[in-house]
C-alpha atoms as a PDB file:
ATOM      1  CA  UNK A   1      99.119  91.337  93.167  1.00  0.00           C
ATOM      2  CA  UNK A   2      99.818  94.831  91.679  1.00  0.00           C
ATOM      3  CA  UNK A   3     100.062  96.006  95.378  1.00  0.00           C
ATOM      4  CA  UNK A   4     102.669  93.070  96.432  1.00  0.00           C
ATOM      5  CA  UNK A   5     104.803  93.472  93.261  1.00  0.00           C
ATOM      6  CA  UNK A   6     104.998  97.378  93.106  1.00  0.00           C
ATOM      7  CA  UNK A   7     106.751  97.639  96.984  1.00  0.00           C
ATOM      8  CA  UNK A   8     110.685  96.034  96.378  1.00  0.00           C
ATOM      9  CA  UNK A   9     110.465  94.408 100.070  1.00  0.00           C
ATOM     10  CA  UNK A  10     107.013  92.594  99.597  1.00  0.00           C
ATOM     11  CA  UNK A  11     108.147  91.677  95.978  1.00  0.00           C
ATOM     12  CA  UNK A  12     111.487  89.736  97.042  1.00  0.00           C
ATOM     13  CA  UNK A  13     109.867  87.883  99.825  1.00  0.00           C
ATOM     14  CA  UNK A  14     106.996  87.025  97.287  1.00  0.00           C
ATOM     15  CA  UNK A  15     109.190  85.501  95.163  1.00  0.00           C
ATOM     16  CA  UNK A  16     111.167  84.156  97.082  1.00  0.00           C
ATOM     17  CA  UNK A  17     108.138  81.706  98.683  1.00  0.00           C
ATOM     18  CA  UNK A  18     106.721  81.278  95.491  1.00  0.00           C
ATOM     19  CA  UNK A  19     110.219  79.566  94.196  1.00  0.00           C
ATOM     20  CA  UNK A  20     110.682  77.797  97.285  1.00  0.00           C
ATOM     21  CA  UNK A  21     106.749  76.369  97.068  1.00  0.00           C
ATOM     22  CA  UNK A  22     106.932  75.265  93.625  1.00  0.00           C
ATOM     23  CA  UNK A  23     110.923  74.105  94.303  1.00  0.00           C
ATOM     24  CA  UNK A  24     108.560  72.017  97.312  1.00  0.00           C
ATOM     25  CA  UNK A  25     106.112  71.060  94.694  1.00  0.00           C
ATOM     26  CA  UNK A  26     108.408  69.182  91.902  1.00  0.00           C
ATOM     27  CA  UNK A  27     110.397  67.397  94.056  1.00  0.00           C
ATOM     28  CA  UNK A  28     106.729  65.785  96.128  1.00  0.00           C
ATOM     29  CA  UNK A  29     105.451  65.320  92.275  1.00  0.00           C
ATOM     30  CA  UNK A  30     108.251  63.675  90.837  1.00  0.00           C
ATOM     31  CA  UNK A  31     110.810  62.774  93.505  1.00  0.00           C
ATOM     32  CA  UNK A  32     109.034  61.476  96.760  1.00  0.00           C
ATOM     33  CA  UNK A  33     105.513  60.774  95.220  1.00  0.00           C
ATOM     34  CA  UNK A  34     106.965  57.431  92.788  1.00  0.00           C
ATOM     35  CA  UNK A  35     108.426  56.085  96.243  1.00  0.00           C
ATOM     36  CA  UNK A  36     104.898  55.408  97.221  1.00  0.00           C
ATOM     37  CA  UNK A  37     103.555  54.826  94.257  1.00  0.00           C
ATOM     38  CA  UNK A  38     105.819  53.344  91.139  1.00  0.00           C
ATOM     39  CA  UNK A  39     103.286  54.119  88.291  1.00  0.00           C
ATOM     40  CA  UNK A  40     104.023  57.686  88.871  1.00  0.00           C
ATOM     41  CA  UNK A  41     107.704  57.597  88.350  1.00  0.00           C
ATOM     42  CA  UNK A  42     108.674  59.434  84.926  1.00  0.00           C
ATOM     43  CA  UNK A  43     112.354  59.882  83.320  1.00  0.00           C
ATOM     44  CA  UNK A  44     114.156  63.203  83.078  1.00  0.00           C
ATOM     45  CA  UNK A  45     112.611  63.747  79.701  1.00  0.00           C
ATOM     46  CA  UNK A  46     109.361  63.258  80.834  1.00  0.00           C
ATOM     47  CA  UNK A  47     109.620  65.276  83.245  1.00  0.00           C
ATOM     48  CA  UNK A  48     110.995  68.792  80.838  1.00  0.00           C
ATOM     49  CA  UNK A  49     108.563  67.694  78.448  1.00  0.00           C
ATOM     50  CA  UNK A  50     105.817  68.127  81.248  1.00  0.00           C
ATOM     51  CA  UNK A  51     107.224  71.311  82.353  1.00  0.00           C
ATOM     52  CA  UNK A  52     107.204  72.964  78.888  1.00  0.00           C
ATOM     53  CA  UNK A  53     104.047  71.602  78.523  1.00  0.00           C
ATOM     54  CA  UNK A  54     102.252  73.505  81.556  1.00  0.00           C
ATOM     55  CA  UNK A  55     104.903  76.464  80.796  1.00  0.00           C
ATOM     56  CA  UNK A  56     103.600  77.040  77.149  1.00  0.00           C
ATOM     57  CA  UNK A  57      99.558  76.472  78.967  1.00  0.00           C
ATOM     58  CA  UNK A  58     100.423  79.028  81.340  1.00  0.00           C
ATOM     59  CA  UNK A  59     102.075  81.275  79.696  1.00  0.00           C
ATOM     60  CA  UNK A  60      99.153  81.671  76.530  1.00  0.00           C
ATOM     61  CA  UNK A  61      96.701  81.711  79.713  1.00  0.00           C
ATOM     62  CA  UNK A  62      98.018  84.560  81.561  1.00  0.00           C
ATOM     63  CA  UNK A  63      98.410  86.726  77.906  1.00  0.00           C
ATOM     64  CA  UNK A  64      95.298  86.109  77.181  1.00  0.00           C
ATOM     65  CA  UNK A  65      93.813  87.294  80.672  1.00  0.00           C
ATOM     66  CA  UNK A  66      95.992  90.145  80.885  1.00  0.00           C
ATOM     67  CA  UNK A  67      95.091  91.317  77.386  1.00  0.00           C
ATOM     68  CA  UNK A  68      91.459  90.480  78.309  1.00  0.00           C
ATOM     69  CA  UNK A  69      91.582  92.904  81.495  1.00  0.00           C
ATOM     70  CA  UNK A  70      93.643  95.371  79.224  1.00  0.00           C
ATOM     71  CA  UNK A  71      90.985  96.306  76.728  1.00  0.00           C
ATOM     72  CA  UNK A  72      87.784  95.786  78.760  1.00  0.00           C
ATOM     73  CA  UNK A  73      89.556  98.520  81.248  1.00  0.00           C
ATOM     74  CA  UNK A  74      88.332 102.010  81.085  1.00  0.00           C
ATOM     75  CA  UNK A  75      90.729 104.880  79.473  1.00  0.00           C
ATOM     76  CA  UNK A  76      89.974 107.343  82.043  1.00  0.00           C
ATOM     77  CA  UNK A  77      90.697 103.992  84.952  1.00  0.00           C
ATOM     78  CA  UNK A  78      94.390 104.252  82.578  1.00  0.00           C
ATOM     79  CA  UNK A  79      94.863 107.394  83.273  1.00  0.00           C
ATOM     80  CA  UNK A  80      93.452 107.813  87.067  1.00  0.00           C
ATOM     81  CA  UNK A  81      95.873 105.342  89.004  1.00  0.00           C
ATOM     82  CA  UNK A  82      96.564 106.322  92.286  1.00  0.00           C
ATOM     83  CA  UNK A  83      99.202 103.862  94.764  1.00  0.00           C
ATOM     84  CA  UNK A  84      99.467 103.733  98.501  1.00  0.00           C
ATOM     85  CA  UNK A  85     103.494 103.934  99.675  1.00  0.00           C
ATOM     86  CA  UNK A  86     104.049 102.733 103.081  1.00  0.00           C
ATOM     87  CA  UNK A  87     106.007 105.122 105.206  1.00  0.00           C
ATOM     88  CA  UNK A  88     109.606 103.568 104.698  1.00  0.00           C
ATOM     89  CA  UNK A  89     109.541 103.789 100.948  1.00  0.00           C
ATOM     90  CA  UNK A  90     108.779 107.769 100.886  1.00  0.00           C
ATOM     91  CA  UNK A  91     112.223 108.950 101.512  1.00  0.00           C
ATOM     92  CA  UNK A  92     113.742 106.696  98.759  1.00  0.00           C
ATOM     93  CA  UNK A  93     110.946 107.673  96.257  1.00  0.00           C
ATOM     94  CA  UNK A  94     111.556 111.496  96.778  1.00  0.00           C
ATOM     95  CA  UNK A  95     115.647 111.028  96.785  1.00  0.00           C
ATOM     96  CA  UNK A  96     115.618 109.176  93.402  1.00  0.00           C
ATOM     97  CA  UNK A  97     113.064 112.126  92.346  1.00  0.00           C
ATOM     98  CA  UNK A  98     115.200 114.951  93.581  1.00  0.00           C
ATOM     99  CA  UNK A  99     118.235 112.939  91.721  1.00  0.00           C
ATOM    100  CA  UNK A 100     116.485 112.571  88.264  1.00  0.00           C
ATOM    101  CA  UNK A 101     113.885 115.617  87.755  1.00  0.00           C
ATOM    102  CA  UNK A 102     114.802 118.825  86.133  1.00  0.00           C
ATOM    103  CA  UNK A 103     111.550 120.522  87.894  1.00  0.00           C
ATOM    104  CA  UNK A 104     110.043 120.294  91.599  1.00  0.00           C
ATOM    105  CA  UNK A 105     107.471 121.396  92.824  1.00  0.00           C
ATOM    106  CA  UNK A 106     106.716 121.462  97.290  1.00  0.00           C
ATOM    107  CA  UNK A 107     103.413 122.583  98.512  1.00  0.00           C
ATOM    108  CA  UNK A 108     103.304 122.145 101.760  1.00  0.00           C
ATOM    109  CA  UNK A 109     104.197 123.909 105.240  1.00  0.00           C
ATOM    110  CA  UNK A 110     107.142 124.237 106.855  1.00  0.00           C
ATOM    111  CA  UNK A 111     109.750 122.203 104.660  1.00  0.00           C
ATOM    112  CA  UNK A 112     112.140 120.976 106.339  1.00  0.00           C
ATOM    113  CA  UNK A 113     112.588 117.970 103.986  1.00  0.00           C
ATOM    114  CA  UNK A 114     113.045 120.539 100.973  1.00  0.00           C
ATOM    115  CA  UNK A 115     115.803 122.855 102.864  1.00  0.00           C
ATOM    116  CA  UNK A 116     117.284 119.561 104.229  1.00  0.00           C
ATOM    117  CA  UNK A 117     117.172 117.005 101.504  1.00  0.00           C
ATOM    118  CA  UNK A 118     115.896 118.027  98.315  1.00  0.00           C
ATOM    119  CA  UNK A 119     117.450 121.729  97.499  1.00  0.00           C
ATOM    120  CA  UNK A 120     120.896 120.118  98.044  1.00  0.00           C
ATOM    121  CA  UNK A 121     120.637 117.063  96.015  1.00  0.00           C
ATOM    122  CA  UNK A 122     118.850 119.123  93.064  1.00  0.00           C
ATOM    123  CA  UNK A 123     121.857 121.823  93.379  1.00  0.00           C
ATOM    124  CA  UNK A 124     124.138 118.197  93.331  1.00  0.00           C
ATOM    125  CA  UNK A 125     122.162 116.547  90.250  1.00  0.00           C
ATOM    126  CA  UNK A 126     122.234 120.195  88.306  1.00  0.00           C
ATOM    127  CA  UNK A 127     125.762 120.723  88.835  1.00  0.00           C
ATOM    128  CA  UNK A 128     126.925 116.969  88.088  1.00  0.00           C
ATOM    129  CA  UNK A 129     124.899 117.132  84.596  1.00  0.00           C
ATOM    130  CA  UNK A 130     125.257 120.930  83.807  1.00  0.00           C
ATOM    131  CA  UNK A 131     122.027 121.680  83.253  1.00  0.00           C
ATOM    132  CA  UNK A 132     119.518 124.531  84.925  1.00  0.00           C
ATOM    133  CA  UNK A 133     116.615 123.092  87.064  1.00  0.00           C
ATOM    134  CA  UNK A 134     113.570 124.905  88.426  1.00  0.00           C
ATOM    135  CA  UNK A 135     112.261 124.344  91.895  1.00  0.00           C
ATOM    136  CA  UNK A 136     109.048 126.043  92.927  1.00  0.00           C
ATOM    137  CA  UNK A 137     108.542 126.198  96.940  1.00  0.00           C
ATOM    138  CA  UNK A 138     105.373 127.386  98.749  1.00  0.00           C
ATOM    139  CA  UNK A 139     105.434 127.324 102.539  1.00  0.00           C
ATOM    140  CA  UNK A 140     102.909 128.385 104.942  1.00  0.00           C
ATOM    141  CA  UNK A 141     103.288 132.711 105.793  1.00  0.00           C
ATOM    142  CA  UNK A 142     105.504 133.652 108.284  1.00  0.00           C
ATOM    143  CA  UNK A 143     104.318 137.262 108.905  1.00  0.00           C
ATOM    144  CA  UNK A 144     100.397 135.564 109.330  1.00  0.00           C
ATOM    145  CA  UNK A 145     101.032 134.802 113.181  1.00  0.00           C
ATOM    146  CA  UNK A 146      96.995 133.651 113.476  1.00  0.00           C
ATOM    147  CA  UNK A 147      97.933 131.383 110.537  1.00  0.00           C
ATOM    148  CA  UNK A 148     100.784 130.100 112.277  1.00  0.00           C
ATOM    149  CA  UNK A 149      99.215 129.394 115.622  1.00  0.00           C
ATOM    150  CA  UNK A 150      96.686 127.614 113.987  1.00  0.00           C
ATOM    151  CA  UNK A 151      99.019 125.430 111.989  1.00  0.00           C
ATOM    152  CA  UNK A 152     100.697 124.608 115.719  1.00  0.00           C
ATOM    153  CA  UNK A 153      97.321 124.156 117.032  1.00  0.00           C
ATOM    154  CA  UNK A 154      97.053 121.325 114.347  1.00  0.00           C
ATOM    155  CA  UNK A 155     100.217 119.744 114.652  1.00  0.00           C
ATOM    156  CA  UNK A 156      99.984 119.746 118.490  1.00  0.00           C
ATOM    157  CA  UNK A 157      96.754 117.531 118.148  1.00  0.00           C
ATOM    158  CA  UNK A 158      98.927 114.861 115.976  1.00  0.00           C
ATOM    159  CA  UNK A 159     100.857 111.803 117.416  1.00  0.00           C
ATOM    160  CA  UNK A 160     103.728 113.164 115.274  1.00  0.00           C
ATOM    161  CA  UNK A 161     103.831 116.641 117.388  1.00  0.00           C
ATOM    162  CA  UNK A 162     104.119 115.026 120.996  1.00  0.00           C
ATOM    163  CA  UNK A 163     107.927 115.097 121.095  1.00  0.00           C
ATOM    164  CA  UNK A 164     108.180 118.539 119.947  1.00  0.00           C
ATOM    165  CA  UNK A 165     106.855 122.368 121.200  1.00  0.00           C
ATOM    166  CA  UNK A 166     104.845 122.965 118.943  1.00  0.00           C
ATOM    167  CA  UNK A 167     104.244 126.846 119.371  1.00  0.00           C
ATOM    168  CA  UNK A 168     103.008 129.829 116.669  1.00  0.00           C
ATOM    169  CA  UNK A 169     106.817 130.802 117.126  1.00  0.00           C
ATOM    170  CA  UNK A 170     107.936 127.616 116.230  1.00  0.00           C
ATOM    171  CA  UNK A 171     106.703 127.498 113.059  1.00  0.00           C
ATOM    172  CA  UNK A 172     107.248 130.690 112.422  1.00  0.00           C
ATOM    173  CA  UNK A 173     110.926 129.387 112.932  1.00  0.00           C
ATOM    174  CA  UNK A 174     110.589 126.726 110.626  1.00  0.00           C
ATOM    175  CA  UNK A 175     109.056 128.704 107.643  1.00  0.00           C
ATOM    176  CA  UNK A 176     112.040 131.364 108.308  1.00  0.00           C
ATOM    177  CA  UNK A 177     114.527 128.502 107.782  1.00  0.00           C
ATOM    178  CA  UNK A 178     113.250 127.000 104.577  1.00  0.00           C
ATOM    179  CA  UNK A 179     112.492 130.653 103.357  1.00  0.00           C
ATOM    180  CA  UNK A 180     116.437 131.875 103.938  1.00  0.00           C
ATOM    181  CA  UNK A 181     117.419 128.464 102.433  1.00  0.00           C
ATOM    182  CA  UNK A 182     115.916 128.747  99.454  1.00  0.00           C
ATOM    183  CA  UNK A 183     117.022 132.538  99.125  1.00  0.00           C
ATOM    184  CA  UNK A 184     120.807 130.937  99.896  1.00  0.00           C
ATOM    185  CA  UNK A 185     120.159 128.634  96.995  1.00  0.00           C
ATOM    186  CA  UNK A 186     118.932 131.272  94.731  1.00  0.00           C
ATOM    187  CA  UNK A 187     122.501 132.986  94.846  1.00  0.00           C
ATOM    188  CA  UNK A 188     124.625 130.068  95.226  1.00  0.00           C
ATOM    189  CA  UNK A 189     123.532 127.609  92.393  1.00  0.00           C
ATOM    190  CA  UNK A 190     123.083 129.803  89.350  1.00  0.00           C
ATOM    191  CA  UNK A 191     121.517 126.897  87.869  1.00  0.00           C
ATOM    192  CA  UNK A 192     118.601 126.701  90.344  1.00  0.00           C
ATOM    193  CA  UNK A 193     115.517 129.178  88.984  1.00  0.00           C
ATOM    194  CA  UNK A 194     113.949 128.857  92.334  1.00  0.00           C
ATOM    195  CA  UNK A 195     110.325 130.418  93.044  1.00  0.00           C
ATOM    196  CA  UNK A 196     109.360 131.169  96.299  1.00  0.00           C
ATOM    197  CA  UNK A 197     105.938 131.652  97.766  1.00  0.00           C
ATOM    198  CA  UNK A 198     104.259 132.178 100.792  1.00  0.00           C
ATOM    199  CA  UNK A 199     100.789 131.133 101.392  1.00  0.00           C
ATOM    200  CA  UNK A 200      97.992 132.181 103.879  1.00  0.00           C
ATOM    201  CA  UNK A 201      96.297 128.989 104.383  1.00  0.00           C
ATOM    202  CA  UNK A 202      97.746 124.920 105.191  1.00  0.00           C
ATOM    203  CA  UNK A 203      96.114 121.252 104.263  1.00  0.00           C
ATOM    204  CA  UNK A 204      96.646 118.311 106.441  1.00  0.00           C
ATOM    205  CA  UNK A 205      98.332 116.878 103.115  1.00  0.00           C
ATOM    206  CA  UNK A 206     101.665 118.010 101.175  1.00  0.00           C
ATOM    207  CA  UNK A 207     102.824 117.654  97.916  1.00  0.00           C
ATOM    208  CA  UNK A 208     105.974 116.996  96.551  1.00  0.00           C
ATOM    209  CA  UNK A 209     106.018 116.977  92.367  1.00  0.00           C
ATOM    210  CA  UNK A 210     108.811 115.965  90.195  1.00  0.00           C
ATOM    211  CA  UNK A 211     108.919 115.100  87.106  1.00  0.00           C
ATOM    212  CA  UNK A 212     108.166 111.430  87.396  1.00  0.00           C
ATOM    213  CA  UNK A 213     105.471 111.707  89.990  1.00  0.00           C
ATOM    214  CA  UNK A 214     103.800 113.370  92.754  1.00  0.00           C
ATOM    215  CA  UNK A 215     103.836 112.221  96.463  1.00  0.00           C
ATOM    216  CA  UNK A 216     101.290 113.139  98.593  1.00  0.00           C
ATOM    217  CA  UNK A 217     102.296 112.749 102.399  1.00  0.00           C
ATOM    218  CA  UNK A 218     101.072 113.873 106.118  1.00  0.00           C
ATOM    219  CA  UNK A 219     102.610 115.611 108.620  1.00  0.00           C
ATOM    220  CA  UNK A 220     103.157 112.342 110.733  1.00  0.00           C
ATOM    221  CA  UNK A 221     106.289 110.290 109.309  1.00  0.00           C
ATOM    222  CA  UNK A 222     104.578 107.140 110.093  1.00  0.00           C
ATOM    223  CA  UNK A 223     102.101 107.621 108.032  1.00  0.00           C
ATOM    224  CA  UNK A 224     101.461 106.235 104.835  1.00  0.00           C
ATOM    225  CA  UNK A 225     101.704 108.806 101.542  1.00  0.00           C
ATOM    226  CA  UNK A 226      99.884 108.666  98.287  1.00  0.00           C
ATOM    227  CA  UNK A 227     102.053 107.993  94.884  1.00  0.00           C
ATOM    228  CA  UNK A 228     100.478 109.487  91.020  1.00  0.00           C
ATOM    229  CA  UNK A 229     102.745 108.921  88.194  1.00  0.00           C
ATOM    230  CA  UNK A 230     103.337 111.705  85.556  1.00  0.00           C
ATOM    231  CA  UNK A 231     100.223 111.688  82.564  1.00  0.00           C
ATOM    232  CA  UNK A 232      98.196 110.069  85.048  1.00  0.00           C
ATOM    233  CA  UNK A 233      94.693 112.599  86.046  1.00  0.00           C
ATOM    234  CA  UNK A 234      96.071 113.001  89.981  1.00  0.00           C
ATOM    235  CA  UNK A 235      99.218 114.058  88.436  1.00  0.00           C
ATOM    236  CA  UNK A 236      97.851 116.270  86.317  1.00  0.00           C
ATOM    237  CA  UNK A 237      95.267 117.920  88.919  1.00  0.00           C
ATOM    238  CA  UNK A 238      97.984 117.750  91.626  1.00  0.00           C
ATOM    239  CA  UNK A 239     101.125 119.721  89.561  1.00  0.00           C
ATOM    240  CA  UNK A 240      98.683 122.645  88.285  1.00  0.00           C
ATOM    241  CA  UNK A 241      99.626 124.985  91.755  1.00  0.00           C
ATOM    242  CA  UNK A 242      98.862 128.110  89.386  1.00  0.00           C
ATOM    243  CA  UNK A 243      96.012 128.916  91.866  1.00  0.00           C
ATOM    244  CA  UNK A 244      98.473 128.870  94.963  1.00  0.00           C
ATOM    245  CA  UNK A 245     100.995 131.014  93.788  1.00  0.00           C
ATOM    246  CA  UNK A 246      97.950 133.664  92.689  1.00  0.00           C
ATOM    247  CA  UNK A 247      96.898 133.807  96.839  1.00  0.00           C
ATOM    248  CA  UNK A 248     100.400 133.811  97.630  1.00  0.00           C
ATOM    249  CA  UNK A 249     103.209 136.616  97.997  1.00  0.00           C
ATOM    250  CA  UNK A 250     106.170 135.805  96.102  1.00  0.00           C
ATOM    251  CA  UNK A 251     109.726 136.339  97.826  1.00  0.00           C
ATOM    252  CA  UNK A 252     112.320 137.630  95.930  1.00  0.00           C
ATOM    253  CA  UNK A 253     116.169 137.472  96.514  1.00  0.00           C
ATOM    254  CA  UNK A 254     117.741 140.166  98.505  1.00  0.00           C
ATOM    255  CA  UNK A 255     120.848 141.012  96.318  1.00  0.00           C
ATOM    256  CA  UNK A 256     123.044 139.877  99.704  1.00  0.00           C
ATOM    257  CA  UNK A 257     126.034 137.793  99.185  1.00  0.00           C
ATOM    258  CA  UNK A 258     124.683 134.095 100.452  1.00  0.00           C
ATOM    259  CA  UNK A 259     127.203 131.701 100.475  1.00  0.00           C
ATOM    260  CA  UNK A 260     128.541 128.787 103.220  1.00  0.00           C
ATOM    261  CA  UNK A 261     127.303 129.401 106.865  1.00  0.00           C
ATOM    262  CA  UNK A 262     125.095 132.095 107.412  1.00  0.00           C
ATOM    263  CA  UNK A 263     125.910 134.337 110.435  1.00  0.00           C
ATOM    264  CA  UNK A 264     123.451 135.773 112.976  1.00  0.00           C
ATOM    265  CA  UNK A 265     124.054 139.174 111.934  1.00  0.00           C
ATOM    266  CA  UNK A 266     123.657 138.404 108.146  1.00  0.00           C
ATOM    267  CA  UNK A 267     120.306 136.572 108.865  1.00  0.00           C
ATOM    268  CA  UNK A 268     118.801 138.909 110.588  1.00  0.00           C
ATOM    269  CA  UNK A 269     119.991 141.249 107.545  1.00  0.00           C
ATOM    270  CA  UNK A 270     118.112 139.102 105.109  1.00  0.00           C
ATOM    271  CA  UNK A 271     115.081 138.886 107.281  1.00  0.00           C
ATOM    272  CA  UNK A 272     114.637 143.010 107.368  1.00  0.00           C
ATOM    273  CA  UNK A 273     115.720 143.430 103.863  1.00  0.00           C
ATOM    274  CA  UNK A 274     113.131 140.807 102.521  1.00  0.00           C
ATOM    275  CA  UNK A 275     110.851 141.211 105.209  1.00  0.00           C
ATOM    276  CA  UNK A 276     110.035 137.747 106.247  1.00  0.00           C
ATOM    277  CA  UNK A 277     108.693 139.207 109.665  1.00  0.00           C
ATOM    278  CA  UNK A 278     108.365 142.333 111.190  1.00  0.00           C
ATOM    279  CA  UNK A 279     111.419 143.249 114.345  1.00  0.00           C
ATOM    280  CA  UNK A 280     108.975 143.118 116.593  1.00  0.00           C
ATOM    281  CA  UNK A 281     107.922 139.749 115.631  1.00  0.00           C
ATOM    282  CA  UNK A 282     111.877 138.646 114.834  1.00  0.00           C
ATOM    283  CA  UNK A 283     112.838 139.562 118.933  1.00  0.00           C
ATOM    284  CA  UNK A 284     110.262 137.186 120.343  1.00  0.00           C
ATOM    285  CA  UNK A 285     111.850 134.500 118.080  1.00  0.00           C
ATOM    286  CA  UNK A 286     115.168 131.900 118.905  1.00  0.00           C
ATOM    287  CA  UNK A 287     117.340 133.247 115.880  1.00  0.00           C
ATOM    288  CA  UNK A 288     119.896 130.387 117.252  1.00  0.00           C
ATOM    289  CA  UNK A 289     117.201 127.592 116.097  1.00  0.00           C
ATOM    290  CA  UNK A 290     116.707 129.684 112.825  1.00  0.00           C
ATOM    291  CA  UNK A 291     120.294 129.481 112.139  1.00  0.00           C
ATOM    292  CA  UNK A 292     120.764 125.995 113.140  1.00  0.00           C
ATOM    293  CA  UNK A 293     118.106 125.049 110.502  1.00  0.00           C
ATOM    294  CA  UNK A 294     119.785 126.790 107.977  1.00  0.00           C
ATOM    295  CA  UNK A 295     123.247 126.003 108.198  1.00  0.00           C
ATOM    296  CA  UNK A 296     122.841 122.203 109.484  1.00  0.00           C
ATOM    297  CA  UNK A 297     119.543 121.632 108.508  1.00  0.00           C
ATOM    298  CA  UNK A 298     117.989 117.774 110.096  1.00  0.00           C
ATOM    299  CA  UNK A 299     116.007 115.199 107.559  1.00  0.00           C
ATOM    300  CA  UNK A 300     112.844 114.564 109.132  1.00  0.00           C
ATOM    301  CA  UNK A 301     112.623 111.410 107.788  1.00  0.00           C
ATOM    302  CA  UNK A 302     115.509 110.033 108.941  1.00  0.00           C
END
């Protein structure tokens, strides 16, 4: 029940059949049933006074189950709920996050969601209210090319990476995007504190944290994600990323004017002065696809 009720499209057509069933139910019990059989005709009176009869039974019935389940539950069961989100829901979820939370937190990979989706509507939600907001971004390492060929490895292997080449460049490409994005956002939305970190190792899983709850996802868009709600032990286990940004390298802004479209030569500008990757490393790379992700930057989700 918790799983039909929780999930808006199962929880419409639930009650919709439910209504329709007991709607089916009345009219057999008190409508067609006295055709057949006269005793069981009742007046209109009888029939509420049935009604809030069973209502009032019901009703102290289900209290006293729920309240029953309530108390014999564990506190640490309270506190260790965990939901499965089907793939269509995850977008929504982390939208109404991005639009509500004065903190995020993205451990992940490559993010492109984060570049594409969430750093604009957190820069939209702080400048609408007027208040700061601190995001907190760690993305796979850029300069580790064995890292980054393994991370293509994996996604090759996935029924999410058959459409797209996925090469060590490529995600070298990726992590460039997000990284320049971020460092855009640092300069143009004073009331972003964004942290920026990369990391020498991936998971399979990444984590997006707000300040309602954490969604855990895969690389594959079809796939379902994992939902923990803020005070809850997951959430609490999943938000402490103090470890993460100790193994990473932090990436700090570099005091370059970053605002609208970014041009090829002020990319490659940023990319020497911060030193996302070597020149050597930068030639070898399609700067076009860098800039396209950073000045018109796709939702993979959509």
């Amino acid at each position: 029940m918790d799983e039909i009720l929780s999930k808006a499209h199962y929880r419409r057509a639930f009650y919709v059949v439910v209504l329709l069933l007991l709607a089916l139910a009345l009219v057999m019990r008190f409508w067609v049933l006295p055709v057949y059989e006269p005793a069981l005709k009742v007046s209109a009176t009888a029939i509420l006074a049935s009604l809030l009869d069973n209502l009032a039974v019901s009703v102290f019935v289900t209290v006293a189950i729920g309240s029953f389940v309530f108390w014999l539950r564990p506190e640490i069961m309270k506190r260790s709920v965990i939901e499965v989100i089907e793939p269509k829901q995850i977008n929504r979820l982390l939208k109404t996050a991005a639009e509500t939370s004065s903190s995020w937190i993205y451990k992940g990979t490559c993010g492109r969601y984060t570049r594409a989706t969430t750093l604009p509507k957190f820069a939209q939600a702080a400048r609408a209210a007027g208040i700061g907001r601190d995001v907190t971004i760690c993305i796979l390492n850029p300069r580790n090319s064995a890292l980054c060929a393994a991370y293509a490895t994996y996604r090759r292997s996935l029924k999410s990476g058959n459409g797209t080449r996925w090469t060590q460049q490529m995600v070298q490409q990726e992590a460039i995007a997000t990284a320049v994005t971020a460092l855009k956002f640092m300069y143009s939305e004073p009331l972003l504190r964004i942290r920026l970190f990369f990391v020498d190792s991936f998971s399979a899983f990444r984590l997006d944290i707000s300040d309602q709850y954490v969604i855990v996802t895969k690389e594959d868009k079809e796939a379902s994600a994992l939902k923990a709600d803020a005070g809850t032990y997951f959430y609490d286990s999943y938000k402490d990323v103090r470890l993460t940004e100790r193994q990473g390298s932090e990436i700090k802004s570099p005091g370059l004017e970053l605002n609208g479209p970014i041009s090829e030569p002020l990319l490659r500008d940023v990319i020497k002065r911060v030193g996302l990757v070597d020149e050597a490393t930068l030639d070898g790379l399609d700067v076009e696809y860098i800039l396209q992700g950073v000045n018109s930057p796709t939702d993979p989700y959509n």
